[in-house]
N, C-alpha and C. Protein backbone atom coordinates (compact mmCIF):
# COMPACT_ATOMS: atom_id res chain seq x y z
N UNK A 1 71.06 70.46 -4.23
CA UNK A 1 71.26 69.57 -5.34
C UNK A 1 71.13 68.11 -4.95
N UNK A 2 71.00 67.58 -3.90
CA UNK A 2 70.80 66.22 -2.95
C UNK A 2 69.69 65.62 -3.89
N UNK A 3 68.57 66.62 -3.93
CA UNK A 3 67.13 66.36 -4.04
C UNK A 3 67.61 65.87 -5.59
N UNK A 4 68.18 66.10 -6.89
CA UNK A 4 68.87 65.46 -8.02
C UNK A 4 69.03 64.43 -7.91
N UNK A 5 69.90 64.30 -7.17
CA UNK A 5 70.60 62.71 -7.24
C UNK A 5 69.78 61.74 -6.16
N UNK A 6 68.68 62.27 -5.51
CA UNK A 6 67.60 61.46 -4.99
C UNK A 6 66.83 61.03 -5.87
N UNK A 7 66.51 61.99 -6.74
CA UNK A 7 65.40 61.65 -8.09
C UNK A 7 65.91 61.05 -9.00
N UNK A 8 67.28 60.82 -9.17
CA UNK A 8 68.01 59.90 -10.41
C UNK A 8 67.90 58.34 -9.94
N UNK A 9 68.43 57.98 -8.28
CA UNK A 9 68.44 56.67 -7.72
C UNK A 9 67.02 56.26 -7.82
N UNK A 10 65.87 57.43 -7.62
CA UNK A 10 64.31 56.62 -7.17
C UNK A 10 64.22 56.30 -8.70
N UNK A 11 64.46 57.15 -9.86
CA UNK A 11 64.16 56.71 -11.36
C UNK A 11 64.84 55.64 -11.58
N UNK A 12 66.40 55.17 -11.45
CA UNK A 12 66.84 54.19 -11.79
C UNK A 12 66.33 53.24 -11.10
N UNK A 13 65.74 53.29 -9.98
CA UNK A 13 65.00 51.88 -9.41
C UNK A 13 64.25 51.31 -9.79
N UNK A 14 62.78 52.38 -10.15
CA UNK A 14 61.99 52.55 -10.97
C UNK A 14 62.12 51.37 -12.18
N UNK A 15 62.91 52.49 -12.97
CA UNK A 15 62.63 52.14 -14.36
C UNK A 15 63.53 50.75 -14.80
N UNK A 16 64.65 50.08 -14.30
CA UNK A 16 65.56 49.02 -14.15
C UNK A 16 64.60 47.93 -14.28
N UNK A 17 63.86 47.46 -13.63
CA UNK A 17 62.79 45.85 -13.44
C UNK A 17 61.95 46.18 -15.03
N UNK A 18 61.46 47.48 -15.34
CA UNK A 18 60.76 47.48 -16.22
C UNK A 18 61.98 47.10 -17.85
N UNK A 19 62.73 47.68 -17.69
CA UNK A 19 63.93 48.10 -18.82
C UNK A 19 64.10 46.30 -19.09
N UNK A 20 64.66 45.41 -18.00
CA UNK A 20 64.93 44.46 -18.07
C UNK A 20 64.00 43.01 -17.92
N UNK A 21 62.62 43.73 -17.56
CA UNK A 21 61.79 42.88 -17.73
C UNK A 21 61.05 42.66 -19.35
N UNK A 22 61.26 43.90 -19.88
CA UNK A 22 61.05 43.73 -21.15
C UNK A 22 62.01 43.07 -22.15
N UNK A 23 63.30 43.20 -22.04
CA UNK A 23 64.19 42.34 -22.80
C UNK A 23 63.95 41.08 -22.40
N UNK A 24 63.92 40.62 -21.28
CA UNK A 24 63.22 39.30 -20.86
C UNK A 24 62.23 38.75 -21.76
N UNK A 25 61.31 39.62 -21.48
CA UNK A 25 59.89 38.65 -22.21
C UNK A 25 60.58 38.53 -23.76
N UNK A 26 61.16 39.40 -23.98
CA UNK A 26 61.81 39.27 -25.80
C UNK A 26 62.51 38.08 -26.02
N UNK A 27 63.61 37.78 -25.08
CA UNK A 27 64.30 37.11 -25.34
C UNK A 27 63.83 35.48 -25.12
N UNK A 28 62.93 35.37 -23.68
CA UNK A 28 61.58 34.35 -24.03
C UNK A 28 61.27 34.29 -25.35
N UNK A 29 60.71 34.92 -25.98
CA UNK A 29 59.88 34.87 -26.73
C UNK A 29 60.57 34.58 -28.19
N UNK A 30 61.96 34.77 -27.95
CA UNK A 30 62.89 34.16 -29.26
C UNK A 30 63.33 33.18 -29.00
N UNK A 31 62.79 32.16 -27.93
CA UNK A 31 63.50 31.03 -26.94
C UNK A 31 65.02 31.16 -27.07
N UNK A 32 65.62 32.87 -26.50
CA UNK A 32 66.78 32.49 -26.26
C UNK A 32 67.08 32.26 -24.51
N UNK A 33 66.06 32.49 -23.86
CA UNK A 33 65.46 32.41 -23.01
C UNK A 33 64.90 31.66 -21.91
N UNK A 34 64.92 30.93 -21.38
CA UNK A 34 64.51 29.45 -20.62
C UNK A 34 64.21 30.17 -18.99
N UNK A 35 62.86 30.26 -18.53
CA UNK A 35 62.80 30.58 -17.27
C UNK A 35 63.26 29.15 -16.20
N UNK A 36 62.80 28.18 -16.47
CA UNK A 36 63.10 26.94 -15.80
C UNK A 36 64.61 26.83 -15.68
N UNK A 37 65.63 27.46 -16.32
CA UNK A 37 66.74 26.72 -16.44
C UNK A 37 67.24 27.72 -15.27
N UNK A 38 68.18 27.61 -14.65
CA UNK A 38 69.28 27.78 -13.10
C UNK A 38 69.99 29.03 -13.49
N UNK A 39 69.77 30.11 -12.98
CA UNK A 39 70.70 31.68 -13.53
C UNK A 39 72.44 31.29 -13.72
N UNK A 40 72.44 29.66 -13.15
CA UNK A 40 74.15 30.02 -13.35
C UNK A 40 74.43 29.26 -14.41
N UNK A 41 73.24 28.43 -15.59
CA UNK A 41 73.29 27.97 -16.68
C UNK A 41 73.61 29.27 -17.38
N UNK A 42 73.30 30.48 -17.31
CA UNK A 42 73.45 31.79 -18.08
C UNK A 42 74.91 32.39 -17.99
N UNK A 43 74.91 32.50 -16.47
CA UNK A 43 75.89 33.26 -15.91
C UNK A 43 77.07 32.03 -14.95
N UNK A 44 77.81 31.06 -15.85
CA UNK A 44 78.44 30.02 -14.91
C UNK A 44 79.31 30.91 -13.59
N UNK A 45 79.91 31.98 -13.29
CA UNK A 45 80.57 32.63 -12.77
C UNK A 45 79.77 32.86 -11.59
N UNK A 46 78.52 32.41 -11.49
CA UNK A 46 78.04 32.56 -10.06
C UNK A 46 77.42 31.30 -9.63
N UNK A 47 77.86 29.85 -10.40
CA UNK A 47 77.76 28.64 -9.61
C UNK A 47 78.61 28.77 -8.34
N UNK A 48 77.58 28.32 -7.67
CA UNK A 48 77.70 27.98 -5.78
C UNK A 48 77.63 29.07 -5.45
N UNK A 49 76.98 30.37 -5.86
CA UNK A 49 77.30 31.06 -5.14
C UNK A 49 75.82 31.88 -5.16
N UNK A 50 75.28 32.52 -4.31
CA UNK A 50 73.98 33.47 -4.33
C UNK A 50 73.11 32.98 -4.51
N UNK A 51 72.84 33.51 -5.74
CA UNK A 51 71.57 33.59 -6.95
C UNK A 51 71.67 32.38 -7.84
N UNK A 52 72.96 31.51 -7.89
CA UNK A 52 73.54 31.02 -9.12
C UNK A 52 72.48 29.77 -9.33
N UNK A 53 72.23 28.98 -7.67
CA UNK A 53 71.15 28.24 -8.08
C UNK A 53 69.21 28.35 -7.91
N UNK A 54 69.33 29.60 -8.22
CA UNK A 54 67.57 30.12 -8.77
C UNK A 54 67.81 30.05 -10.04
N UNK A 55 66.31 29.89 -10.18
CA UNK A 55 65.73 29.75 -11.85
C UNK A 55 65.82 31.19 -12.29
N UNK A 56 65.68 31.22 -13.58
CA UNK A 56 65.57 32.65 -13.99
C UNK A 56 64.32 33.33 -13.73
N UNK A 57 63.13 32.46 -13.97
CA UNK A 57 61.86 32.65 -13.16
C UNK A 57 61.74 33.39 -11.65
N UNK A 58 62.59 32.59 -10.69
CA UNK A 58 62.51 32.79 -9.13
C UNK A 58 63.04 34.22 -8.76
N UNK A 59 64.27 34.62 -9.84
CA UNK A 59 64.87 35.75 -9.85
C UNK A 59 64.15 37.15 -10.50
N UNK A 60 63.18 36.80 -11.64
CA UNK A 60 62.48 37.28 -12.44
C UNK A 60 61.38 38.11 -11.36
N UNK A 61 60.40 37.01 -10.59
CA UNK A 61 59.83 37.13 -9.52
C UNK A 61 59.89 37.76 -8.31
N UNK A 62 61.63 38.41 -8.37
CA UNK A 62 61.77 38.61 -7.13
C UNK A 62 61.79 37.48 -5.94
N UNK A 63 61.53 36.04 -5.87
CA UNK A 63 61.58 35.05 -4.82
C UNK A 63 63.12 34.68 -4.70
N UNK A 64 64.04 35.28 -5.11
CA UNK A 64 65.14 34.73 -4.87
C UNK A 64 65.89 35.68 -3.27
């Protein structure tokens, strides 16, 4: 049963960037959205910390 819960983690990997790359472009596209603006303009709870000062772009990209 290993081989299950191998095929659930490779699907959720999978399918996660796609799931949330599409609400992305949506939410762009209703300008609720701002790639230029700093992930911790979204999420203040991770100023100074990580990710908090990448763009939503850089994160989007994977360059973070």
């Amino acid at each position: 049963m290993n081989w299950i819960a191998d095929l659930i983690a490779a699907t959720l990997r999978t399918a996660t960037p796609l799931v949330f790359g599409t609400i992305g472009a949506i939410l762009v596209a209703e300008g609720k959205l701002d790639l230029r603006k700093k992930v911790e303009d979204y999420l203040p709870e991770l100023k100074g910390k990580g990710y908090g000062s990448f763009t939503v772009q850089e994160l989007a990209d994977m360059d973070a």
